[in-house]
Protein backbone atom coordinates (compact mmCIF):
# COMPACT_ATOMS: atom_id res chain seq x y z
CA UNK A 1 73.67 88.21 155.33
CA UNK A 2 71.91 88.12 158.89
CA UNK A 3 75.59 87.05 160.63
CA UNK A 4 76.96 90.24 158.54
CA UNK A 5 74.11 92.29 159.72
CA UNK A 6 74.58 91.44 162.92
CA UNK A 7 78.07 92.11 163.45
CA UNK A 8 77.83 95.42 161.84
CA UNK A 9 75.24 96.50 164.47
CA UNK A 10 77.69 95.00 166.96
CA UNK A 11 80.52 96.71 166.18
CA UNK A 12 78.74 100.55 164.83
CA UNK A 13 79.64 99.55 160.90
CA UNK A 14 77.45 101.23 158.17
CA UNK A 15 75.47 98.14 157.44
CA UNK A 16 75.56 98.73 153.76
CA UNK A 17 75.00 95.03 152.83
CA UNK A 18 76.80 95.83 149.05
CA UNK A 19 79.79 96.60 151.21
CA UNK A 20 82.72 93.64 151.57
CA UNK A 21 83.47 93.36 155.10
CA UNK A 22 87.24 92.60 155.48
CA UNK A 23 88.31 91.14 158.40
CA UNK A 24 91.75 90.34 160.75
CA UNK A 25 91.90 88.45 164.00
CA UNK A 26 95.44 87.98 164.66
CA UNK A 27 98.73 88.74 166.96
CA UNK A 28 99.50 92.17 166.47
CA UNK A 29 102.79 91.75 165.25
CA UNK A 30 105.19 92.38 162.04
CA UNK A 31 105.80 88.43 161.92
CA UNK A 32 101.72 88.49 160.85
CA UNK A 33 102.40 91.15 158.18
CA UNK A 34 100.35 93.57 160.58
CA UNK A 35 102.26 96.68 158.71
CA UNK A 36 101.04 95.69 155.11
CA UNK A 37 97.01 95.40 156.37
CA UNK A 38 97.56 99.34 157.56
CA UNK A 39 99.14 100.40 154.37
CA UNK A 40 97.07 98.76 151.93
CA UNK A 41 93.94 100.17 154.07
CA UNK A 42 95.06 103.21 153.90
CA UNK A 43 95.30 103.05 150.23
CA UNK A 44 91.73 101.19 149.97
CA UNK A 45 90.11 103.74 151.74
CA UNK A 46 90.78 106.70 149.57
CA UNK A 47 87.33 106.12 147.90
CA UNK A 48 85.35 104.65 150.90
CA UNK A 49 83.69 101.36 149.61
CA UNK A 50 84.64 98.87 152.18
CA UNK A 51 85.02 97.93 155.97
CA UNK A 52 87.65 96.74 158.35
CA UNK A 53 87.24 94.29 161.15
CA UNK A 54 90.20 94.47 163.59
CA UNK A 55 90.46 92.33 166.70
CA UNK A 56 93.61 91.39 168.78
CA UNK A 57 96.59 92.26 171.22
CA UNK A 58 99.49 93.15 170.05
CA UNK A 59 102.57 96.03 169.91
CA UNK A 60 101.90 99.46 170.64
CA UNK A 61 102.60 100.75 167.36
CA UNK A 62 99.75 98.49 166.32
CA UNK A 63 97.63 99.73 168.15
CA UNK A 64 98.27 103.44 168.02
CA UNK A 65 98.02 103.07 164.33
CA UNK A 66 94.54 101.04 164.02
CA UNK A 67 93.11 103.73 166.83
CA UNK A 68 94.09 106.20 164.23
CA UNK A 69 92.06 104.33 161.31
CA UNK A 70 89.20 103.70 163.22
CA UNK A 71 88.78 107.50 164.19
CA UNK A 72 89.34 108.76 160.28
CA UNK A 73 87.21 106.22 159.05
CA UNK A 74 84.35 105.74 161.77
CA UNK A 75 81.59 103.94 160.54
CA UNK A 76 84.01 101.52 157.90
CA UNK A 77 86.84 100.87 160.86
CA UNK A 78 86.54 99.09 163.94
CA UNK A 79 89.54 97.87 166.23
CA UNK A 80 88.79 95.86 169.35
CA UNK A 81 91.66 95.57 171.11
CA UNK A 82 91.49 92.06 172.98
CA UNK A 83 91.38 88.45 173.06
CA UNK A 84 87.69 87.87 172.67
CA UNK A 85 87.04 84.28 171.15
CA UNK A 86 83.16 85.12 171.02
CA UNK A 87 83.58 88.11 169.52
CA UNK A 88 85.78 86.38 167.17
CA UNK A 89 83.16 83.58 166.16
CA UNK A 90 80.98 86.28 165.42
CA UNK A 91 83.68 87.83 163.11
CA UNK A 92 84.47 84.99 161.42
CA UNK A 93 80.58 84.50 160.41
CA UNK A 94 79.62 87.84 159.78
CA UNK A 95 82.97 88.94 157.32
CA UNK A 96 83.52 88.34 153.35
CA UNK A 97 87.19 88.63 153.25
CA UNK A 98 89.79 87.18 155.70
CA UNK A 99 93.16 89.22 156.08
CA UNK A 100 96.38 87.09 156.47
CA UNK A 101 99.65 88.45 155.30
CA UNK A 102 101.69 86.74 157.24
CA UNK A 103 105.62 86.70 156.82
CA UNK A 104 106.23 83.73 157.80
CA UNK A 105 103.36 81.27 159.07
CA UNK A 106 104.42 77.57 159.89
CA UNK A 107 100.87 76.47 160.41
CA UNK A 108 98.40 79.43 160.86
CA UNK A 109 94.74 78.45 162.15
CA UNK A 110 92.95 81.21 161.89
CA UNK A 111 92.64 80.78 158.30
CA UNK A 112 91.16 77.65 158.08
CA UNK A 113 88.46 78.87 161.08
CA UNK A 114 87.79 81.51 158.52
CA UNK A 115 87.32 79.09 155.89
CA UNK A 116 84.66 76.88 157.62
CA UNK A 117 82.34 79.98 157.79
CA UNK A 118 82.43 80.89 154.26
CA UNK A 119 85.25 83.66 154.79
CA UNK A 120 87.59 83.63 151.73
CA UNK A 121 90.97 84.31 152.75
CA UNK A 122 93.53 86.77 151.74
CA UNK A 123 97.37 84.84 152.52
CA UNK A 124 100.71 85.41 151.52
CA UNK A 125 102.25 82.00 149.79
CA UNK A 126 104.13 81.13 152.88
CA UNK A 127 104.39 77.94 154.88
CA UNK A 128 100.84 76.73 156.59
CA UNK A 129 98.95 79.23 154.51
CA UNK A 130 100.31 77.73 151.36
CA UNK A 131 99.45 74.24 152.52
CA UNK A 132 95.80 75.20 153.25
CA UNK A 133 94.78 77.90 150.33
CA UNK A 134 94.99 77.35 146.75
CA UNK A 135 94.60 80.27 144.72
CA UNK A 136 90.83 80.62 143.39
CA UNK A 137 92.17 80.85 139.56
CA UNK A 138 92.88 77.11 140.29
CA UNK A 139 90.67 74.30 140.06
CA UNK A 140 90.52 73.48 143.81
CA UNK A 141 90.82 77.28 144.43
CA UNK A 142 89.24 78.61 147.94
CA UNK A 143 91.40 81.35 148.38
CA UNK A 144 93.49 84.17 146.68
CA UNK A 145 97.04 84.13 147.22
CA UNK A 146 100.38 86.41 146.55
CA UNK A 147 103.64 85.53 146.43
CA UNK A 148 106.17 88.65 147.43
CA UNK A 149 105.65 90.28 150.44
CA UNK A 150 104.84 93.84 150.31
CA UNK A 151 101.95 96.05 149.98
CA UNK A 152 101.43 96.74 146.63
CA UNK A 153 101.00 92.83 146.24
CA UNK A 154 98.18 92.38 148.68
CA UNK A 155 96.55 95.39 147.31
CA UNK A 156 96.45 93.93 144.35
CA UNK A 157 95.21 90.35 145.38
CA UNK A 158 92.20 92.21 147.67
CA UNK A 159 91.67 94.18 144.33
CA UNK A 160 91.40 90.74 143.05
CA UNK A 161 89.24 89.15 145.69
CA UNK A 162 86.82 92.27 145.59
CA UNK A 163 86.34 91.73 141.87
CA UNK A 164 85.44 88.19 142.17
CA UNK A 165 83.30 89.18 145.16
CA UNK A 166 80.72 91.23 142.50
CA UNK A 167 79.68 87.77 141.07
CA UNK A 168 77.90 85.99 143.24
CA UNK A 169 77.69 82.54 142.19
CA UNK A 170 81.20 82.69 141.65
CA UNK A 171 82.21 83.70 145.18
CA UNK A 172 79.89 80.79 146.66
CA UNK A 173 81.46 78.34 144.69
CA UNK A 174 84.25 79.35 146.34
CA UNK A 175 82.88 79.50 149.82
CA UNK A 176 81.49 76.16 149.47
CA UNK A 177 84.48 74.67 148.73
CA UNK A 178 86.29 76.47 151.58
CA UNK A 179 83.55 75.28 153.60
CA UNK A 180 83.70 71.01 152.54
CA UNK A 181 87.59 71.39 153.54
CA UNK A 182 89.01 68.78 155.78
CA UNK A 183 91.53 69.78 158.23
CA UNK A 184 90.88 67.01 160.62
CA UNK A 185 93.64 64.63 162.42
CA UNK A 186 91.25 61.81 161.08
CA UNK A 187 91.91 63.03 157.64
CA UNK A 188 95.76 63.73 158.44
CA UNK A 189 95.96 60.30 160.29
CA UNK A 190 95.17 58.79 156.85
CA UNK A 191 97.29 60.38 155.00
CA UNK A 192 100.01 59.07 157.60
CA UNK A 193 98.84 55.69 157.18
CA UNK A 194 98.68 56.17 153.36
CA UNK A 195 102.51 56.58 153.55
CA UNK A 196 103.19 54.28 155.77
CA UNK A 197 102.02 51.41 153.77
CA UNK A 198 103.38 52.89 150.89
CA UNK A 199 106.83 52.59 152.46
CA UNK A 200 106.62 48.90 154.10
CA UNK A 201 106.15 48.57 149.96
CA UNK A 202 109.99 48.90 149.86
């Protein structure tokens, strides 16, 4: 709650603590399903009961379309436009709800950063993202996940995650197990060995 204080006083949110603070730190670009986030905000924002953290470089059309949220909305919209990886830390601790739509992702990090700080993410079942977030309905759940790409499906799966968000012990249970992840080479470097002596088996 202080991180989330804090970076609403950073970035001139409404510091309603009640309020889920989404957030995306990303390429803007369509590869990272940039052009889903603005619909489905658009559509989230009809009744005003959320905010948006938006931080990255990207295409113009990006940009000119975030601007555009952030001065309808002010006070539940903030885009910075740059690479900032201390801003970004600050993000990361202080959000609820991590935005990642990609396309196509082969590894994606930015998820599992979100992860270690207790930010459930929001992915598309695609490549990396799939390997690193299991869908919350599932017994290692730390995540919610959706499987076709378009906006109506990640409306419905932040829909989802804002539901689950209005039951606390719930939702820490599923930060804390984000949290205990490993994503380590040490862990990966067993699982190579793992195979390997399975293998010399044969």
């Amino acid at each position: 709650r202080l991180n989330k204080t804090a970076l609403q006083k950073t970035l001139g949110l409404k510091r309603d603590g009640d309020l889920p603070i989404y957030s995306v730190i990303t390429r803007l670009a369509e590869q990272k399903g940039v052009s889903l986030i603005v619909e489905a905000v658009q559509a989230m924002m009809r009744d005003n009961r959320r905010e948006f953290v938006f931080l990255g470089e990207g295409e113009d059309r990006y940009k000119t379309e975030l601007r555009r949220l952030e001065k309808t909305f002010p006070g539940n919209i903030s885009f910075v436009n740059r690479y900032d990886t201390h801003l970004a830390r600050k993000v990361y601790a202080g959000s609820d709800i991590f935005l990642m739509p990609s396309r196509f992702e082969p590894c994606g990090l930015t998820q599992m950063i979100a992860m270690r700080y207790g930010t459930l993410p929001v992915v598309h079942n695609t490549g990396g993202l799939s390997d690193t977030v299991v869908d919350w309905r599932k017994k290692t759940g730390n995540g919610f996940v959706f499987s076709e790409f378009s906006t109506s499906a990640l409306l419905a799966c932040m829909r989802e995650a804002e539901k689950t968000y209005l039951y606390p012990k719930l939702w820490q249970a599923l930060q804390k197990r984000a949290m205990t992840l490993d994503f380590s080479w040490h862990r990966s470097a067993r699982e190579y060995l793992k195979l390997y002596q399975k293998l010399l088996k044969y």
